[in-house]
Protein backbone atom coordinates (compact mmCIF):
# COMPACT_ATOMS: atom_id res chain seq x y z
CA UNK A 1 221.68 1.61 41.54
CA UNK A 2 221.88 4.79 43.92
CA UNK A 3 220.86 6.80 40.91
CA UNK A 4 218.26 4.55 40.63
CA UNK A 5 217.08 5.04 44.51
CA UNK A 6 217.74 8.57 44.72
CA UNK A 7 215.36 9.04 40.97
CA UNK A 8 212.92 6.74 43.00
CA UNK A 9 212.62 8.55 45.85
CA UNK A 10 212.47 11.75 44.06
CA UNK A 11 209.64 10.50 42.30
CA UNK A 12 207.70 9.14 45.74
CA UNK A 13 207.74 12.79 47.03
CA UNK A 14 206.39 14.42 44.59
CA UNK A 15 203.53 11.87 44.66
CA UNK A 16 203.54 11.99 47.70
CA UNK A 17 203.53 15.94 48.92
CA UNK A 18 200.22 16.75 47.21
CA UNK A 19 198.91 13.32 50.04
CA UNK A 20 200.82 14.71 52.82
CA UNK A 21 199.19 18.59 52.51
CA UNK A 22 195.79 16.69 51.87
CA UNK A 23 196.34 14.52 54.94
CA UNK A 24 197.93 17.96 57.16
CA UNK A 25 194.54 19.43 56.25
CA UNK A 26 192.44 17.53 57.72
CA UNK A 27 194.55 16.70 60.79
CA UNK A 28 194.54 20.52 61.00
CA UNK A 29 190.86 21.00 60.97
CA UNK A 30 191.06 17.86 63.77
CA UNK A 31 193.72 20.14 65.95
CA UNK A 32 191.90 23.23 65.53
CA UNK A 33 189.33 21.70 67.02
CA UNK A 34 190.90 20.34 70.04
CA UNK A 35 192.43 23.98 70.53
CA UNK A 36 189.64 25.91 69.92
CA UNK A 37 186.80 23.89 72.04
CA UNK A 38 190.34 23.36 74.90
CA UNK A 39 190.34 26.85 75.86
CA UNK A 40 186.02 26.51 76.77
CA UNK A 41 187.65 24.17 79.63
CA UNK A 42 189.30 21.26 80.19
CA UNK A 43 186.39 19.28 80.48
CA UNK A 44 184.88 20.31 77.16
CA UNK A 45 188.45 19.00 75.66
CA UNK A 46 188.01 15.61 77.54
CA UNK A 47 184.59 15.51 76.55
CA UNK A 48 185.89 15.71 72.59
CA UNK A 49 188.35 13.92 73.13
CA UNK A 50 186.41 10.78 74.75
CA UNK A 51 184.06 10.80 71.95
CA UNK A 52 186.82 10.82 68.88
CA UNK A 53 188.07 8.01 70.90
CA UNK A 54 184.87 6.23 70.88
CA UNK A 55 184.11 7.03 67.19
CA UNK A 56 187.96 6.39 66.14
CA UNK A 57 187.67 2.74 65.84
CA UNK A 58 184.80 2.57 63.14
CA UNK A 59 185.13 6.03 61.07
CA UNK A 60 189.07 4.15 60.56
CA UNK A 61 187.18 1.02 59.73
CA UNK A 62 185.24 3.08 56.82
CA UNK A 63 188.19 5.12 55.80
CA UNK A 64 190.35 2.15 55.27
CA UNK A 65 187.54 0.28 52.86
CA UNK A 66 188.29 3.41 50.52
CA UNK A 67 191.35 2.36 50.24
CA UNK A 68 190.64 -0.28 48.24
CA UNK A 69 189.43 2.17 45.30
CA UNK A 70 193.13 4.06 45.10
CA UNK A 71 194.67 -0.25 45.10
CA UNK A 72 192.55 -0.82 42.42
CA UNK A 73 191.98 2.26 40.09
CA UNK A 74 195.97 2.26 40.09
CA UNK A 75 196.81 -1.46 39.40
CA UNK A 76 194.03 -0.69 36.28
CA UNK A 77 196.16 2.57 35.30
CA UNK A 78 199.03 0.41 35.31
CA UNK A 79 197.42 -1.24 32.92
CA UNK A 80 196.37 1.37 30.65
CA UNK A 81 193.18 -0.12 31.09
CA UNK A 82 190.09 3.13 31.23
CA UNK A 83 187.35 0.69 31.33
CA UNK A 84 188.76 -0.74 34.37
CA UNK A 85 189.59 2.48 36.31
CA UNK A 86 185.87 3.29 35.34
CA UNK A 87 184.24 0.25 36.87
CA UNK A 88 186.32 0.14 39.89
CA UNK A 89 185.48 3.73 40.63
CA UNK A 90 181.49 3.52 40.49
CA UNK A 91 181.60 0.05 42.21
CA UNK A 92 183.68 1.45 44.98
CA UNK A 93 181.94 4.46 45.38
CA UNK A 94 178.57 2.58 46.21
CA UNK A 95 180.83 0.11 48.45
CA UNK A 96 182.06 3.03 50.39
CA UNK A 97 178.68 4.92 50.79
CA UNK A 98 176.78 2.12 51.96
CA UNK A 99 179.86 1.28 54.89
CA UNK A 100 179.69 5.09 55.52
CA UNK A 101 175.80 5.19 56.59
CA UNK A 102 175.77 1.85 58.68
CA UNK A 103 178.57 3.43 60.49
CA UNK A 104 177.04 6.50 60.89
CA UNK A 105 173.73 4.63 61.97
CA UNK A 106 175.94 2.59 63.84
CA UNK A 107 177.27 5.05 66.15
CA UNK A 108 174.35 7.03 66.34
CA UNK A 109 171.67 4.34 67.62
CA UNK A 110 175.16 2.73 69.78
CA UNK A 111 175.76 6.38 71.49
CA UNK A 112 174.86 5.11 75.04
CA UNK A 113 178.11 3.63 75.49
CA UNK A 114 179.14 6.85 76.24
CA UNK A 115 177.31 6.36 79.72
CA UNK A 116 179.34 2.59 80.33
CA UNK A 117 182.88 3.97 80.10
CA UNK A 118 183.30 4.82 83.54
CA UNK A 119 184.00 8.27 82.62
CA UNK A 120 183.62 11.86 84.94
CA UNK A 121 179.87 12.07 84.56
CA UNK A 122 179.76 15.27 83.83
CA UNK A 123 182.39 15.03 80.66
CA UNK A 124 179.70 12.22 79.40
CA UNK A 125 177.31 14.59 79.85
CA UNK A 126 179.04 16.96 77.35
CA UNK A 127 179.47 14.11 74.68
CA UNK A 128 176.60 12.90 74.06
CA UNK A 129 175.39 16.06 71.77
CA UNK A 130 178.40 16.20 70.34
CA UNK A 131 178.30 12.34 69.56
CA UNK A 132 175.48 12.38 67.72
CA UNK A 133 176.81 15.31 65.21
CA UNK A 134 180.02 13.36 64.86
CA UNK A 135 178.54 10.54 63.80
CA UNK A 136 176.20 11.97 60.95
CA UNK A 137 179.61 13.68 59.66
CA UNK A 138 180.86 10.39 58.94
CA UNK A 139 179.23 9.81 55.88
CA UNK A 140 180.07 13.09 53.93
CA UNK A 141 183.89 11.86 55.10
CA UNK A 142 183.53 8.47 53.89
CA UNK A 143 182.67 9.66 50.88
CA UNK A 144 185.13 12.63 50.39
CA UNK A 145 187.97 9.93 51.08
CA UNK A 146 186.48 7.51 48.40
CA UNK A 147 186.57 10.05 45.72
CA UNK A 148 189.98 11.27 46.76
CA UNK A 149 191.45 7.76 46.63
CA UNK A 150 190.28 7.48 43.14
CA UNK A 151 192.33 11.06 42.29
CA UNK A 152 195.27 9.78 44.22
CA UNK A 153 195.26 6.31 42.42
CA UNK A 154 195.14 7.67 38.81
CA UNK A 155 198.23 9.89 40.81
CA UNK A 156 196.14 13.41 40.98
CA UNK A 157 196.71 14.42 43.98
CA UNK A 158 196.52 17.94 43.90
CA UNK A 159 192.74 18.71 43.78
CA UNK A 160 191.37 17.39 46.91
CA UNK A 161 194.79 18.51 48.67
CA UNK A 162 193.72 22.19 47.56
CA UNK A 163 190.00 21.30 48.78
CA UNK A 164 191.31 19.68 52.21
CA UNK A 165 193.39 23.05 52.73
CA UNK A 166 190.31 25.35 51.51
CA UNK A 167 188.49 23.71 54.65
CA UNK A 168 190.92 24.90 56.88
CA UNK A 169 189.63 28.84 57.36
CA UNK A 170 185.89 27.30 56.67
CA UNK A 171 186.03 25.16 59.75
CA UNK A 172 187.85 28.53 61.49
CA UNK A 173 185.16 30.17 61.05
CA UNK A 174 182.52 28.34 61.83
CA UNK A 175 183.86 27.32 65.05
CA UNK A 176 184.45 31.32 65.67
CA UNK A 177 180.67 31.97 65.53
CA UNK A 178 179.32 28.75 66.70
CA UNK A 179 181.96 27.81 69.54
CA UNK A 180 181.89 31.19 71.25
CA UNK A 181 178.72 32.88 70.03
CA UNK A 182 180.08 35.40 67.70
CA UNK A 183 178.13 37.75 65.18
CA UNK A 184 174.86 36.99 67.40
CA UNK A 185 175.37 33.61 67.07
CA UNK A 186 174.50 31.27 69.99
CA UNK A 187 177.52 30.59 72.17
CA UNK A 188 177.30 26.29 71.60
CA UNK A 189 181.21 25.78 72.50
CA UNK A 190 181.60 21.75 72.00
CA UNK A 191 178.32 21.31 70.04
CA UNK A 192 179.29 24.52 67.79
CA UNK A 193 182.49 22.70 66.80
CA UNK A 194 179.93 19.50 65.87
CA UNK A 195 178.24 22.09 63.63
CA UNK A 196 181.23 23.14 61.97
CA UNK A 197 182.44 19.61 61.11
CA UNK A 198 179.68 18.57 59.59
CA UNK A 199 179.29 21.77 57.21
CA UNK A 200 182.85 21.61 56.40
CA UNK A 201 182.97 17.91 55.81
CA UNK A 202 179.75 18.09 53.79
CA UNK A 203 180.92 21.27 51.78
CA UNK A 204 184.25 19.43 50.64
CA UNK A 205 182.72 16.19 49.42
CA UNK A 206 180.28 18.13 47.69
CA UNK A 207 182.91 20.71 45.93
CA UNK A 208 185.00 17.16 45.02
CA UNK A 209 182.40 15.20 43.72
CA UNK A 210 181.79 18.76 40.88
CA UNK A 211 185.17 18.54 40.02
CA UNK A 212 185.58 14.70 39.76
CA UNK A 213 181.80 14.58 37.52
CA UNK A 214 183.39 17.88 35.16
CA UNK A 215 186.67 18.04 34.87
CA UNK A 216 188.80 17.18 31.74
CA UNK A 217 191.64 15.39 33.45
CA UNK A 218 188.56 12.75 35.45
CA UNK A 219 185.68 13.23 32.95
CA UNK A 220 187.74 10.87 30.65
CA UNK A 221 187.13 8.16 33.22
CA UNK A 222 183.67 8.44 33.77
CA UNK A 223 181.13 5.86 32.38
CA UNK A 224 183.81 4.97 29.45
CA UNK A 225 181.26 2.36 28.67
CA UNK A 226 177.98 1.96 30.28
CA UNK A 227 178.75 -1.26 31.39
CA UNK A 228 181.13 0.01 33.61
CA UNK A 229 179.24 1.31 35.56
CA UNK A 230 177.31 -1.28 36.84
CA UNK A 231 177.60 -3.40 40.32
CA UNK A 232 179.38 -6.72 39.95
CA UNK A 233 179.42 -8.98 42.59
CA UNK A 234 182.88 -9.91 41.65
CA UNK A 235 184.36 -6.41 41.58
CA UNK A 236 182.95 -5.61 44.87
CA UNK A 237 184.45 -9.07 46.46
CA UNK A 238 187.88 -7.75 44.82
CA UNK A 239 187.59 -4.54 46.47
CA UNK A 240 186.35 -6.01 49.76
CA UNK A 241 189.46 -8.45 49.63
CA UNK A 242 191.59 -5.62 49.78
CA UNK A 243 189.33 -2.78 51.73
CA UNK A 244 188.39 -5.25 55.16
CA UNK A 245 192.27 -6.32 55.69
CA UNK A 246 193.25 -2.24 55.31
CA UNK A 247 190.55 -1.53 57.48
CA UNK A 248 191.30 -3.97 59.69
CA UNK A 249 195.19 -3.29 60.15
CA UNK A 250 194.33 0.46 60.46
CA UNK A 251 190.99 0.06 62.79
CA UNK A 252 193.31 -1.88 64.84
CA UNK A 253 196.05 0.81 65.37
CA UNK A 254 193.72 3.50 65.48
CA UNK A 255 191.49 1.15 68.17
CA UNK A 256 194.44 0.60 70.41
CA UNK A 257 194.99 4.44 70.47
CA UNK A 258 191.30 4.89 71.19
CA UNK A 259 190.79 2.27 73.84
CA UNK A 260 194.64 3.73 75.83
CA UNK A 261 192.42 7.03 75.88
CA UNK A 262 189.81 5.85 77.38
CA UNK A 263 191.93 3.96 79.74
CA UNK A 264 193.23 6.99 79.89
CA UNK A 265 190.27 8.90 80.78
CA UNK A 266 189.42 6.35 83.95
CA UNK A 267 192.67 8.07 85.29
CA UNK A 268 191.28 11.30 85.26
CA UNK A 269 189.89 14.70 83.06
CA UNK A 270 192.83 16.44 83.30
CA UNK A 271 195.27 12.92 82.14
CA UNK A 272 192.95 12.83 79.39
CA UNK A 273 193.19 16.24 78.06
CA UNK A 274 196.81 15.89 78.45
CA UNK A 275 196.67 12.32 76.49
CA UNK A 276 194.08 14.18 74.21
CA UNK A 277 197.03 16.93 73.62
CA UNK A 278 200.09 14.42 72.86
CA UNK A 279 198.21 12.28 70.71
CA UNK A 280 197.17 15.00 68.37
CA UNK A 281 200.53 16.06 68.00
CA UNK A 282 201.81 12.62 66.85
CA UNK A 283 199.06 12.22 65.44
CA UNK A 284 199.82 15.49 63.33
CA UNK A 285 203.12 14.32 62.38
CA UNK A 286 201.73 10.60 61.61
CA UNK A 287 200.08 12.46 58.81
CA UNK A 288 203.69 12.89 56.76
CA UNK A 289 204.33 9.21 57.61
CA UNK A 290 200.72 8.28 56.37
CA UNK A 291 201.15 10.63 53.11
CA UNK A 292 204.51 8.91 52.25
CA UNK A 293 202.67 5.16 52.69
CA UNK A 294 200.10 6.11 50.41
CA UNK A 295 202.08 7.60 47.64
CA UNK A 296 204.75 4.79 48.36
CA UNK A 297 201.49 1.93 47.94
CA UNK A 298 199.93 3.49 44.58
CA UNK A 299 203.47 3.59 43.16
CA UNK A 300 204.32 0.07 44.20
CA UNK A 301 200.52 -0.86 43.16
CA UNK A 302 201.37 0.70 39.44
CA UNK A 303 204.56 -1.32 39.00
CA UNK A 304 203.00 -4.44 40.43
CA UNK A 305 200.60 -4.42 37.36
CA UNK A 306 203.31 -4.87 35.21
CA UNK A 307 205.01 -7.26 37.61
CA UNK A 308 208.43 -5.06 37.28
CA UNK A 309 209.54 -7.05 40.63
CA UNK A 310 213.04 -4.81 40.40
CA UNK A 311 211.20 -1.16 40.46
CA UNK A 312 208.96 -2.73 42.94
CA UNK A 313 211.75 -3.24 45.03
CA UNK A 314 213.89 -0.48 44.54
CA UNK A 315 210.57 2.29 45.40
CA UNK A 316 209.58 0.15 48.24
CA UNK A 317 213.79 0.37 49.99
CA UNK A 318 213.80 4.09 48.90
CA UNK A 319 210.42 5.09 51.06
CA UNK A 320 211.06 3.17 53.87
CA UNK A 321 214.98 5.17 53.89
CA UNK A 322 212.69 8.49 53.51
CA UNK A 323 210.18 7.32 56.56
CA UNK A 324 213.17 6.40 58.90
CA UNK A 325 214.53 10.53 58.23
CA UNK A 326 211.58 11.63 58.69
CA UNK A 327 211.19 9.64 62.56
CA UNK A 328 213.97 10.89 63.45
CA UNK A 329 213.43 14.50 62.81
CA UNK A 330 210.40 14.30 64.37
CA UNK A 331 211.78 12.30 67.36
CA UNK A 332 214.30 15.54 67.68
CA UNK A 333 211.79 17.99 67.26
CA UNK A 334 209.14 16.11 70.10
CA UNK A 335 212.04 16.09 72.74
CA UNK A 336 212.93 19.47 71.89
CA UNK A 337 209.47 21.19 72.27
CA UNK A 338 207.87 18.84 74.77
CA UNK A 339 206.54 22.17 76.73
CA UNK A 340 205.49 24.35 74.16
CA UNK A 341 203.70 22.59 72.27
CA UNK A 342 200.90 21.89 74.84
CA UNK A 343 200.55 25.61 75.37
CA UNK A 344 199.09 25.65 71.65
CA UNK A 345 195.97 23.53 73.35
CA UNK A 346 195.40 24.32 77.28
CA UNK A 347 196.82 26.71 79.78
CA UNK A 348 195.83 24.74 83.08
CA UNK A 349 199.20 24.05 84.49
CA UNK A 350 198.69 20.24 85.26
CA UNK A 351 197.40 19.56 81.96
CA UNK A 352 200.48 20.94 80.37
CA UNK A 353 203.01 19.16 82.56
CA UNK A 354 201.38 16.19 82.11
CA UNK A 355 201.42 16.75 78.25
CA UNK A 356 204.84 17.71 78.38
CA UNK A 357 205.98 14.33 79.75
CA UNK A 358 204.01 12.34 77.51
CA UNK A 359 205.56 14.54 74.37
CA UNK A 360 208.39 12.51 75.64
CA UNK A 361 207.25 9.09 74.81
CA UNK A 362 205.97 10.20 72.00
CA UNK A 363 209.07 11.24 70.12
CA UNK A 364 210.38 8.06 71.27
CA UNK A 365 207.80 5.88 68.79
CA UNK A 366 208.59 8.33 65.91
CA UNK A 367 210.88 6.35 63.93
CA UNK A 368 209.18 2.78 64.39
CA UNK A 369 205.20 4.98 63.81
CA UNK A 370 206.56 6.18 60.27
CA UNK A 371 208.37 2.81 59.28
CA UNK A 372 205.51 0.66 60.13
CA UNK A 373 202.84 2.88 58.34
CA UNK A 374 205.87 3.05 55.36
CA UNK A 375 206.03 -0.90 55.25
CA UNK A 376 202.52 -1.40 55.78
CA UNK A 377 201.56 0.93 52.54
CA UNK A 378 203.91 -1.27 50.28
CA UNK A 379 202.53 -4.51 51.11
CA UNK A 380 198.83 -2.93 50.52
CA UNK A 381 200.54 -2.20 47.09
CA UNK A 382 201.77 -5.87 46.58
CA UNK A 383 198.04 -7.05 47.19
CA UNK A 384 199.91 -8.62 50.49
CA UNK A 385 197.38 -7.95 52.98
CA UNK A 386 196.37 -11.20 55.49
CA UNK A 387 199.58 -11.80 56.98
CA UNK A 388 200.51 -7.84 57.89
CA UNK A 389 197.12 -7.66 59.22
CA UNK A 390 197.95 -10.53 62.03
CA UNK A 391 201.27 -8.64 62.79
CA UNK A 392 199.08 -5.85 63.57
CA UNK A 393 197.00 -7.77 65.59
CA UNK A 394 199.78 -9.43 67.80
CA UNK A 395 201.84 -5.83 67.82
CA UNK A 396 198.70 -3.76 69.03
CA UNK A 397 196.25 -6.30 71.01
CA UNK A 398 198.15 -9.00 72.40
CA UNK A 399 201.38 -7.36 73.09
CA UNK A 400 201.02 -3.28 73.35
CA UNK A 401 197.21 -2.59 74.74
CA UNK A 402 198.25 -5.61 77.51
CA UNK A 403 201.02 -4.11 78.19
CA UNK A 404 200.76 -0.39 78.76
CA UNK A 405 197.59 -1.55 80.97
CA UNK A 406 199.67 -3.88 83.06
CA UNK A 407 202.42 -0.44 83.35
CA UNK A 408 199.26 1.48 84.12
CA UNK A 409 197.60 -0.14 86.54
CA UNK A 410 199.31 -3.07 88.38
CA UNK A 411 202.95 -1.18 88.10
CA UNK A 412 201.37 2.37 89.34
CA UNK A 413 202.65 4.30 85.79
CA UNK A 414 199.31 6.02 85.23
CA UNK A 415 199.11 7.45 82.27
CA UNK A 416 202.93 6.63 81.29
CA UNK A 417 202.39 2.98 81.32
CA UNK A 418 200.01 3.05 78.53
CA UNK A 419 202.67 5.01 76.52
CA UNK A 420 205.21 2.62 77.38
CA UNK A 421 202.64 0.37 75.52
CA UNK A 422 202.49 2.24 72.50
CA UNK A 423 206.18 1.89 72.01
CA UNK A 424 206.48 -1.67 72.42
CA UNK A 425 203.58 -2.35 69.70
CA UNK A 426 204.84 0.11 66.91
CA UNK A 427 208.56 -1.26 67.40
CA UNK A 428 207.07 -5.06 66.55
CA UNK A 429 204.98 -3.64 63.57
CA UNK A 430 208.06 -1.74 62.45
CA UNK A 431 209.92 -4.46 62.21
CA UNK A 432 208.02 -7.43 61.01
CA UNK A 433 206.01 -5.67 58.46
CA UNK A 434 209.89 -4.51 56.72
CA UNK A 435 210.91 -7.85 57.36
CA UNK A 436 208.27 -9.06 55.51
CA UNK A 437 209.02 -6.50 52.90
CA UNK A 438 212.37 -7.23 52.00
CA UNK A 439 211.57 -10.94 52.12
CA UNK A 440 208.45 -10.99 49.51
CA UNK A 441 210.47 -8.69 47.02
CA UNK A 442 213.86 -10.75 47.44
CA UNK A 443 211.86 -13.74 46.46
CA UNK A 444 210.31 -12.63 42.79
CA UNK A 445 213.62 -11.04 42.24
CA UNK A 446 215.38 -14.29 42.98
């Protein structure tokens, strides 16, 4: 049996590093951001940073709909089943792209909200340009991550990983000339990093869709029959039933973090920069955590269409023993470099001590972040979705969004007291959503 867990876990990494580059990517072109448009000012950074929270919420919401096309292209592959993998693609596909316009829409007709936040005037000021770019960037995403879950659900995961690193020294650049004005280029600082989203974000979807339409290894899978590729109400409730709980138990996590930032923000610019900074660097390291769920859920998904209850079981024990390492490292490493790492964002002195003590709290929800996402995955991969999603609910909105406002504001911890909040919800998720684990696989294996 420890052969057995140790093959397992072998396997889940390999799977799984091709994800975790992918995902490193794009929280890399997310971080070079927040560096690059930090050292215009500090308000330019809280300006950024209160519009990613504002968009957070539903660009999650669209991202974890495509979701639903890795669940189901893999349980088909499990199957041996092309047709299937076909139909599920192309009926996903259109699911995605029309959730990825009305959010885009959404956000772009909703972008006076920015104005009712009770923010420093002048940061709203900043935003509202930048908002509008943002959101019009959302579709080309959408749609990137769509056709990426179908390569990671038929498990080939290296292609967009190589495209999501290839957009790393794209969106360099174009920040260089657009963000500070070089090679005659207007100097646009946060709007020039709007700019060079949305070209990079559009260039990779573009680039992914060739390969996916042309390549040998995909090309197999497209339009195996014609009548594959046709809408069915049916498929698309099937995908739905799995794409609006994802979306919902990620939109939720991702909304608490959005709404303690702009909490945050009615603190002050400077606690939200330094909120801005900390974030992104868990955020950066929730990116491993997120690549092992994924690899961990279309592995799980695979055996589950063969109802092999035991290999279920033993790859689901194996990645949540890979996701508690990996915490703890990272818990080590966040205590450890709690003052350098802000430097790689802001020089203002009272940003980076600030930062510096909420690196702190963050290394202390490292473990229970990556065995929560872990447990979470493998549930998504057992079609288990309803009941995870109200743990999510109760760990984020009734017990750690309360809570860190209450530490806040009626207990005088600023800033901290949200953090504090954090903590508390990702240690109930942790442990409910393993709990919950363990119990569904005990029972089939009983």
């Amino acid at each position: 049996m420890y052969l057995s867990y140790k093959t397992e876990a072998r396997n889940t990494l390999k799977l799984a590093l091709p994800i975790i580059f992918g995902e490193l990517a794009q929280m890399s072109l997310h971080l070079i951001d927040t560096a690059m448009i930090g050292y215009t000012g500090y308000k330019q950074l809280a300006a950024a940073a209160l519009v990613l929270n504002v968009i957070n919420i539903p660009f999650i919401f669209g991202i974890g709909v495509t979701i639903s096309v890795a669940q189901m292209v893999s349980l088909a592959h499990g199957k041996f089943d092309k047709q299937q993998v076909s139909h599920y693609f192309y009926n996903g596909f259109w699911l995605c792209a029309v959730f990825g316009v009305l959010i885009s829409l959404g956000l772009f007709f909703g972008r006076d909200i920015l104005l009712h936040l009770k923010q420093d005037p002048e940061v709203v000021e900043l935003a509202m340009p930048f908002m509008t770019l943002m959101s019009f960037s959302i579709i080309p995403m959408v749609l990137f991550m769509t056709l990426k879950q179908f390569a990671d659900g038929l498990q080939y995961t290296k292609t967009a990983m190589a495209l999501s690193i290839a957009a790393i020294p794209l969106n360099v650049f174009l920040n260089w000339l657009l963000i500070y004005g070089n090679w005659g280029f207007p100097r646009l600082e946060l709007i020039g990093a709007g700019y060079a989203t949305l070209i990079t974000r559009v260039t990779i979807f573009v680039l992914l869709g060739i390969v996916i339409l042309n390549h040998k290894v995909f090309k197999k899978y497209m339009a195996v029959s014609k009548t594959q590729w046709k809408i069915k109400k049916e498929t698309l409730v099937q995908l739905l039933k799995i794409g609006i709980p994802s979306s919902l138990q990620i939109g939720m996590e991702a909304g608490a973090f959005a709404v303690s930032g702009i909490l945050v923000g009615t603190i002050g610019a400077a606690e939200q920069a330094a909120h801005q900074i900390a974030l992104s660097s868990a955020a950066f390291a929730f990116m491993v955590s997120l690549g092992l769920s994924q690899a961990g859920s279309i592995r799980v998904s695979h055996a589950f269409g063969t109802t092999n209850w035991k290999r279920i079981s033993v790859i689901g024990k194996s990645t949540v023993i890979l996701a508690l390492i990996y915490g703890a490292v990272c818990c080590i490493l966040f205590a450890v470099f709690k003052q350098q790492l802000p430097l790689l964002f802001n020089h203002e002195e009272n940003v980076i001590s600030i930062a510096a003590a909420l690196l702190l709290f963050a290394a202390a929800f490292q473990i229970p972040d990556a065995i929560q996402a872990t447990s979470a995955g493998l549930l998504r991969g057992i079609k288990d979705v309803n009941v995870p999603t109200f743990f999510i609910f109760i760990a984020y909105w009734v017990l750690g969004i309360p809570l860190g406002y209450l530490m806040a504001f009626h207990f005088g911890m600023a800033e901290k007291g949200v953090w504090i909040g954090f903590i508390s919800g990702l240690s109930f998720s942790a442990i409910f959503l393993t709990i919950r684990f363990l119990k569904k696989t005990r029972q089939h294996l009983s």
